[in-house]
N, C-alpha and C. Protein backbone atom coordinates (compact mmCIF):
# COMPACT_ATOMS: atom_id res chain seq x y z
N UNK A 1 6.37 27.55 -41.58
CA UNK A 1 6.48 26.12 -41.40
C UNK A 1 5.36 25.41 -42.14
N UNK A 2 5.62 24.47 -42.76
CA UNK A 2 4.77 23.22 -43.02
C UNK A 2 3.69 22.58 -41.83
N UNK A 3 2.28 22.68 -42.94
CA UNK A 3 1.72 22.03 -41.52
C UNK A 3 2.51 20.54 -40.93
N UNK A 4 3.14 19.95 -41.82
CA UNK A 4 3.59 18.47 -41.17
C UNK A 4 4.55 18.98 -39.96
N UNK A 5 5.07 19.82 -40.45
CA UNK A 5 6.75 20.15 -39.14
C UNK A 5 5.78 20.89 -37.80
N UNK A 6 4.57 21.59 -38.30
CA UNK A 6 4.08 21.93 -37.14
C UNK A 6 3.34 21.12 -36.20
N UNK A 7 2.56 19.60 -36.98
CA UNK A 7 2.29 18.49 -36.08
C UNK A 7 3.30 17.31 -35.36
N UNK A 8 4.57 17.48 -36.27
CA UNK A 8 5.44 17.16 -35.74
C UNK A 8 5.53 17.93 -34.23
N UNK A 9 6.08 19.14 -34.06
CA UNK A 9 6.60 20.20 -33.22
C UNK A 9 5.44 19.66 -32.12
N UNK A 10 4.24 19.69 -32.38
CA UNK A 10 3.28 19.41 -31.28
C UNK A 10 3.08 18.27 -30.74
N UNK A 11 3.60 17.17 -31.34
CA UNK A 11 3.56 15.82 -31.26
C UNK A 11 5.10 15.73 -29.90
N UNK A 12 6.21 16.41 -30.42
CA UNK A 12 7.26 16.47 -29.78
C UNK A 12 7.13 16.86 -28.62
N UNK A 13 6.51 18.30 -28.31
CA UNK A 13 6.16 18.88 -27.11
C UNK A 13 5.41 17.89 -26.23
N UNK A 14 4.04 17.17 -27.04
CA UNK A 14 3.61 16.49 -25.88
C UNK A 14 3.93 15.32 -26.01
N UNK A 15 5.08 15.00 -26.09
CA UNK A 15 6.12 13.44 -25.63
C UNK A 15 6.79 14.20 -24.76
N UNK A 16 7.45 15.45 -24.60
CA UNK A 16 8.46 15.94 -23.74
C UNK A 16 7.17 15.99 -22.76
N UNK A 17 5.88 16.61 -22.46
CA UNK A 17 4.80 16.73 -21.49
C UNK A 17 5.17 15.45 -20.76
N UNK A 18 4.66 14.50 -21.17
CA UNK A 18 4.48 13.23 -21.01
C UNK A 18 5.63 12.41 -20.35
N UNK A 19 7.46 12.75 -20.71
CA UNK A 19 7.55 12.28 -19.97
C UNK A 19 8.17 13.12 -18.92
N UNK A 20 8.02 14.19 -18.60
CA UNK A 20 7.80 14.94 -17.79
C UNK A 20 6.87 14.64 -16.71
N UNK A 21 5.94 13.80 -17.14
CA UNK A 21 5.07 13.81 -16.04
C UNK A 21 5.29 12.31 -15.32
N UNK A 22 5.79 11.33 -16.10
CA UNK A 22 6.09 10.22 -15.87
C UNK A 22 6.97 10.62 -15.17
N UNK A 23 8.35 11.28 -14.99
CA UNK A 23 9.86 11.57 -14.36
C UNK A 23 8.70 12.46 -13.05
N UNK A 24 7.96 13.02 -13.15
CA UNK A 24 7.50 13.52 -11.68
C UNK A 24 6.86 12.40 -10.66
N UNK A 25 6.29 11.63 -11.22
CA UNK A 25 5.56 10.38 -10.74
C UNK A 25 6.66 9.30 -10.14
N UNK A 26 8.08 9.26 -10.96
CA UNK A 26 8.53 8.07 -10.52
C UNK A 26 9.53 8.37 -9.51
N UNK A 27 9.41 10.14 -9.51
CA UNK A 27 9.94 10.82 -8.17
C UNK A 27 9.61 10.75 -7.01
N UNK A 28 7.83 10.61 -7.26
CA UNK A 28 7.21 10.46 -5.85
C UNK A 28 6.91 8.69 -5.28
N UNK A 29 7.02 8.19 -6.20
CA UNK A 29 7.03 6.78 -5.83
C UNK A 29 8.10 5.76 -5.92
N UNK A 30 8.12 5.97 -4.77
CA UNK A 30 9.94 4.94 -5.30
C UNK A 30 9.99 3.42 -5.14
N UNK A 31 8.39 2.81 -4.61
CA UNK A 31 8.33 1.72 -4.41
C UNK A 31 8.41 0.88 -5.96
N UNK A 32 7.53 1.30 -7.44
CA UNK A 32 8.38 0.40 -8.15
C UNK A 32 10.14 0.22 -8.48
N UNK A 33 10.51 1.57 -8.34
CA UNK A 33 12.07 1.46 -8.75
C UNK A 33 12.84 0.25 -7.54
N UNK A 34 12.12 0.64 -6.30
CA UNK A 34 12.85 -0.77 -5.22
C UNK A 34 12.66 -1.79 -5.85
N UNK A 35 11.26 -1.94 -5.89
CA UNK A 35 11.11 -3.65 -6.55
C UNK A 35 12.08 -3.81 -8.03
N UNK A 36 12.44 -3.35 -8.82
CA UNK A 36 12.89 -3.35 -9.79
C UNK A 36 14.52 -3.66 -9.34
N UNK A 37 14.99 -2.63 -8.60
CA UNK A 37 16.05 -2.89 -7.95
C UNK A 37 16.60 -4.17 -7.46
N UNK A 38 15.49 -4.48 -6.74
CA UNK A 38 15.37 -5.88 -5.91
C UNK A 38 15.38 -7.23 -7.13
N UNK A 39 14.72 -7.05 -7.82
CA UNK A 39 14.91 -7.97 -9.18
C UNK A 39 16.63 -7.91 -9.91
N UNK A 40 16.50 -7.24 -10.11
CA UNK A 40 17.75 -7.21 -10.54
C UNK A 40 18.71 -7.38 -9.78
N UNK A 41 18.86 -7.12 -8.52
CA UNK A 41 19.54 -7.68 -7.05
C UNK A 41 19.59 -9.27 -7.32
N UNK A 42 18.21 -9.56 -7.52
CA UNK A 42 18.42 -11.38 -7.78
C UNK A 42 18.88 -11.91 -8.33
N UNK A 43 19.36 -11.24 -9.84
CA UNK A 43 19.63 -11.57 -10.67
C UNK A 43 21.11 -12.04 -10.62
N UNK A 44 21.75 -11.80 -9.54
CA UNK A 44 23.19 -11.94 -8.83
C UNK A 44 23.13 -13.12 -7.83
N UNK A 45 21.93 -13.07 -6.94
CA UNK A 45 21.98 -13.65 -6.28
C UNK A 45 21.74 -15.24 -6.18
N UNK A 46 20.13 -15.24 -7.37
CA UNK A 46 19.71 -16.54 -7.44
C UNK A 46 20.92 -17.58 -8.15
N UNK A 47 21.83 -17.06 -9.28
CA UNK A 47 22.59 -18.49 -9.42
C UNK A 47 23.62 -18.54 -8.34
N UNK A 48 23.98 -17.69 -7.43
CA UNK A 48 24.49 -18.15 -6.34
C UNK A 48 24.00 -19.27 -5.52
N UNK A 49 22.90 -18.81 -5.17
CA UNK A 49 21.92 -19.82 -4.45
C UNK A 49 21.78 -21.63 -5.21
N UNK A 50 21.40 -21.33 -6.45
CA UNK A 50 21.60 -22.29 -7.16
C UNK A 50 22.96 -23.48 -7.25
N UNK A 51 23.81 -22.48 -7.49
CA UNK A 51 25.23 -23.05 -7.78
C UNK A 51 25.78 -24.00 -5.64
N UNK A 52 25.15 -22.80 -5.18
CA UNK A 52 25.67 -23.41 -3.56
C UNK A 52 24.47 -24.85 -3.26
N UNK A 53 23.29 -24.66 -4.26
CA UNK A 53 22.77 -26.33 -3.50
C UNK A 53 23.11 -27.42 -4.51
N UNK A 54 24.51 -26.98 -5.16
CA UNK A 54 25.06 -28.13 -6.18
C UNK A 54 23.83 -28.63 -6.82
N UNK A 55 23.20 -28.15 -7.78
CA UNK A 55 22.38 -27.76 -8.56
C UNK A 55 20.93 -29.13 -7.82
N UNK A 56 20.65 -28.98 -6.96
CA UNK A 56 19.71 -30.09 -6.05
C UNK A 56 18.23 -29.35 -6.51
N UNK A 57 18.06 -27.63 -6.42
CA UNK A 57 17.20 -27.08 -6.54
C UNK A 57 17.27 -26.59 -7.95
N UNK A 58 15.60 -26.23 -8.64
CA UNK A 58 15.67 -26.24 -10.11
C UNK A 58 15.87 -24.29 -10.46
N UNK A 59 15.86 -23.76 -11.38
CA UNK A 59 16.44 -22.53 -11.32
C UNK A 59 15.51 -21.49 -10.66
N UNK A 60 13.99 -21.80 -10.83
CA UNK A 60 12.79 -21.21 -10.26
C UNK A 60 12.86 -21.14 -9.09
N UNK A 61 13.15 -22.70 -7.96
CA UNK A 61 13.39 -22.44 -6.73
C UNK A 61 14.65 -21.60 -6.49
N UNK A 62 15.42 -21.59 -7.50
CA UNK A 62 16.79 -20.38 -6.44
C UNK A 62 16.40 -19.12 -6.74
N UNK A 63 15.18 -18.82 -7.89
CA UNK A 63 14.66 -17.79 -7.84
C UNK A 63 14.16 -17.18 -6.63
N UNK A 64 13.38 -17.98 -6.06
CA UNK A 64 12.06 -17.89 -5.24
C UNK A 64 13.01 -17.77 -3.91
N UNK A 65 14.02 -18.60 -3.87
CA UNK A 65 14.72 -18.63 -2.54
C UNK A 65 15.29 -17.17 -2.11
N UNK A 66 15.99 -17.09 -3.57
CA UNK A 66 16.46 -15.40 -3.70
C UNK A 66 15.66 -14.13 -3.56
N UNK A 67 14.56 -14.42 -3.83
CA UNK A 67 13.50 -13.02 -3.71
C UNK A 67 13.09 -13.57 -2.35
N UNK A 68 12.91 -14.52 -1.28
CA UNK A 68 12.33 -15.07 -0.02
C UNK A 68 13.86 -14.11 0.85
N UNK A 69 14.67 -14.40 0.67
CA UNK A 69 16.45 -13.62 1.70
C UNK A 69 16.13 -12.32 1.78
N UNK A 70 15.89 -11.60 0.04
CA UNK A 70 15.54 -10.68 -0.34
C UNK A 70 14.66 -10.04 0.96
N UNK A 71 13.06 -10.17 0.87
CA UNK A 71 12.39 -9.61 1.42
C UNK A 71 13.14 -10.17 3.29
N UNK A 72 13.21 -11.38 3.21
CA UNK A 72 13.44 -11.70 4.50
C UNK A 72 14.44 -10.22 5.74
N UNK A 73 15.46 -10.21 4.37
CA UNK A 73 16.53 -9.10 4.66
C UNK A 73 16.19 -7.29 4.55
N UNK A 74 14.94 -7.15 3.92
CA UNK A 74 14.63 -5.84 3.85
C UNK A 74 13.29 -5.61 5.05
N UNK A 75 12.50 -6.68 5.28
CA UNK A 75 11.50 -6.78 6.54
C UNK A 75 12.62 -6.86 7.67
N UNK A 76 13.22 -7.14 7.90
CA UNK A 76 14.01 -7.61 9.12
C UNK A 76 15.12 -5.87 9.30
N UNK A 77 15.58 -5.11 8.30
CA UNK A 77 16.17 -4.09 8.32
C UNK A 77 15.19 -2.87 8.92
N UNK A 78 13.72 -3.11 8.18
CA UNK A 78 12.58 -2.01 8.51
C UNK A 78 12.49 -2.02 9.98
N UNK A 79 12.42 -3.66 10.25
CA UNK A 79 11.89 -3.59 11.75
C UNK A 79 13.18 -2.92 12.61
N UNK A 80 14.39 -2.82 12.34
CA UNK A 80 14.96 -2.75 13.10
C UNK A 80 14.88 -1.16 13.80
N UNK A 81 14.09 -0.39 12.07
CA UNK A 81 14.66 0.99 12.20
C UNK A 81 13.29 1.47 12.90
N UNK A 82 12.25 0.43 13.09
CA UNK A 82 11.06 0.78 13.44
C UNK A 82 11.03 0.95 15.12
N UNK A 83 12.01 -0.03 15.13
CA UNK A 83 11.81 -0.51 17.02
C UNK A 83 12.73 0.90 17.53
N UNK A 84 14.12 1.29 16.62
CA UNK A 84 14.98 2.09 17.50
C UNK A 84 14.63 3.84 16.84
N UNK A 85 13.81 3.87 15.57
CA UNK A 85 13.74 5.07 15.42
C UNK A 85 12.07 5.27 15.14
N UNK A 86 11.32 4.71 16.19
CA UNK A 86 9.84 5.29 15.86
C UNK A 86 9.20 6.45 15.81
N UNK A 87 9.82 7.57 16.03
CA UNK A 87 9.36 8.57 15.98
C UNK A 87 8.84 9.10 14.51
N UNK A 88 9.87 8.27 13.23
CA UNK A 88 9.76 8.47 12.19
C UNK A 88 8.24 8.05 11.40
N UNK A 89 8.25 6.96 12.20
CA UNK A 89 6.82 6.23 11.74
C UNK A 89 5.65 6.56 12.55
């Protein structure tokens, strides 16, 4: 081999390292993929919100309204599972 194909080859391996280690990390943390989730959840939701206050609110507030249901609806689900299944927590 060429030294170039062989810094290539090593360059390749540690991008496959790398995201190898990233795909182990985003295994153990799943709190950005929620939030990400949750964004993109809005992304459905806020011109709903928008469109239902016959455009009264500007697109930022049906943002804000939409990520406010959002959490409102995922705090309010936790607690529920907190009060009837605490053993977990």
């Amino acid at each position: 081999m060429k030294p170039v194909h062989i810094r290539r080859a090593i360059a390749a391996s540690q991008v496959l390292e790398e995201i190898t280690e990233i795909w182990c990390q985003w295994r153990r943390q799943k709190l950005p993929l929620y939030l990400f989730l949750a964004m993109c959840f809005n992304l459905v939701v806020a011109p709903l919100v928008y469109a239902a206050t016959g455009e009264q609110l500007s697109r930022s507030q049906s943002w804000g309204l939409g990520l406010l249901g959002l959490v409102t609806l995922g705090l309010s689900i936790y607690l529920f599972f907190v009060m009837f299944v605490p053993e977990k927590f």
